[in-house]
Protein backbone atom coordinates (compact mmCIF):
# COMPACT_ATOMS: atom_id res chain seq x y z
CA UNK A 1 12.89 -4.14 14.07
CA UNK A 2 12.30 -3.39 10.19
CA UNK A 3 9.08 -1.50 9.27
CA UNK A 4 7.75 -1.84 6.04
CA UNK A 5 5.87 1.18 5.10
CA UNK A 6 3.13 1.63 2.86
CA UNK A 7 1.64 4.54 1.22
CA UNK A 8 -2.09 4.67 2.16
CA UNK A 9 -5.36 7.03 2.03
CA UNK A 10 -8.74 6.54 1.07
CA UNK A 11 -10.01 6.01 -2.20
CA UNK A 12 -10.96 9.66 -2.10
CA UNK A 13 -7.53 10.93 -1.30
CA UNK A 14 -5.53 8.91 -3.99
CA UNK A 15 -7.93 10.12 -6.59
CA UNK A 16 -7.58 13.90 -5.89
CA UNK A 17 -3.44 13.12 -5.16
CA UNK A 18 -3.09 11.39 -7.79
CA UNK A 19 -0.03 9.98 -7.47
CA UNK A 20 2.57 8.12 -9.76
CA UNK A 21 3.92 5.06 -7.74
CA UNK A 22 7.18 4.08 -7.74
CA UNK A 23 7.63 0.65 -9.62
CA UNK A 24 6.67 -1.98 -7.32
CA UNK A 25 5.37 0.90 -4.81
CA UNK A 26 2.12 -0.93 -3.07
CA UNK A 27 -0.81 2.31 -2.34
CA UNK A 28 -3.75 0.94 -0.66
CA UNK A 29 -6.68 2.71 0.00
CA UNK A 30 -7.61 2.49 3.72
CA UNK A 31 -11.70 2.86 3.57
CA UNK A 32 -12.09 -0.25 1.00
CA UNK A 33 -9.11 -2.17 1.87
CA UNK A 34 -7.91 -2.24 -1.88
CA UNK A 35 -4.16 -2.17 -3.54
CA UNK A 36 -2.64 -1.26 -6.83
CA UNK A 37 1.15 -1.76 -7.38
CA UNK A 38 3.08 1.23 -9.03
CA UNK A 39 5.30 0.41 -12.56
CA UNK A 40 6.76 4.11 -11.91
CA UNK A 41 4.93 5.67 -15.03
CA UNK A 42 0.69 5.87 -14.66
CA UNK A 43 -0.86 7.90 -12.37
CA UNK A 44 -3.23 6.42 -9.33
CA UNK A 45 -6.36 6.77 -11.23
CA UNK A 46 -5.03 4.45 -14.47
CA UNK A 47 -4.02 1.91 -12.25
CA UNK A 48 -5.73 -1.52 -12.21
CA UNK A 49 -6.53 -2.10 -9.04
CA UNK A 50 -4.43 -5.96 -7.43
CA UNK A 51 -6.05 -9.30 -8.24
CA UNK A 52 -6.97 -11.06 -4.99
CA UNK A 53 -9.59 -8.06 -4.62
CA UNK A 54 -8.81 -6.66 -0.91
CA UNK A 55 -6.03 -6.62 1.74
CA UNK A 56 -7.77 -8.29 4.59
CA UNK A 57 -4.36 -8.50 6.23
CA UNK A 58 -0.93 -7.63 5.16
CA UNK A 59 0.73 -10.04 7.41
CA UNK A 60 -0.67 -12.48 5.67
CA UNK A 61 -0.40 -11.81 1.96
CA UNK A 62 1.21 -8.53 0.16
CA UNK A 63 1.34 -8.84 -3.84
CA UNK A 64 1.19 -12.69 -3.48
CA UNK A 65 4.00 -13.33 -0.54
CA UNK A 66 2.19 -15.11 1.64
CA UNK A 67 3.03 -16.12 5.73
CA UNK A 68 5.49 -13.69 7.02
CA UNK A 69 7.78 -14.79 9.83
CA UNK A 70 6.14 -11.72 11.69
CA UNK A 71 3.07 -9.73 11.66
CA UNK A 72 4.02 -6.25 9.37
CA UNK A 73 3.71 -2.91 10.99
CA UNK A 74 2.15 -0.61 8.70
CA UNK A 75 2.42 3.13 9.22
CA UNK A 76 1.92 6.25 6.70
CA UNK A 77 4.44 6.64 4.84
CA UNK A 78 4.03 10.17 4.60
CA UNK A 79 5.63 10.33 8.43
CA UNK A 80 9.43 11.42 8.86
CA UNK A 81 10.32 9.57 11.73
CA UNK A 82 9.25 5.93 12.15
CA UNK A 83 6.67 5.17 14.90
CA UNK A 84 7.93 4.20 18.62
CA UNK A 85 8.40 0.70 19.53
């Protein structure tokens, strides 16, 4: 089965990273449920955080896709090997 990963943390933890995301790269920050999309250039901190406000559920709606086929699994993406089935 595909897994689509997504980088996460919380708020805390991107702002001391402070990453650059790739372009299109979704981060979202796990303690207030927010996003910000990457355009491969400006660090975590310059980032606008997504309209829409929070991610309530990403099988539902990521960056405006809404109603996936299947509920997403969502692991860290720091991990190596994906997660067991």
């Amino acid at each position: 089965m595909p897994i689509l990963q997504l980088r996460r943390g919380t708020a805390a933890q991107w702002t001391t990273a402070n990453p650059v995301l790739a372009d299109g790269e979704p981060g979202l920050e796990t303690d207030t449920g927010k996003r910000k999309t990457g355009n491969g250039s400006t660090a975590w901190t310059a980032l606008a955080y997504d309209a829409g406000g929070s991610v309530a559920d990403a099988s539902t709606t990521v960056k405006g896709v809404a109603s996936f086929a299947t509920p997403l699994t969502v692991v860290d993406a720091s991990a190596t090997d994906p997660p067991a089935s």
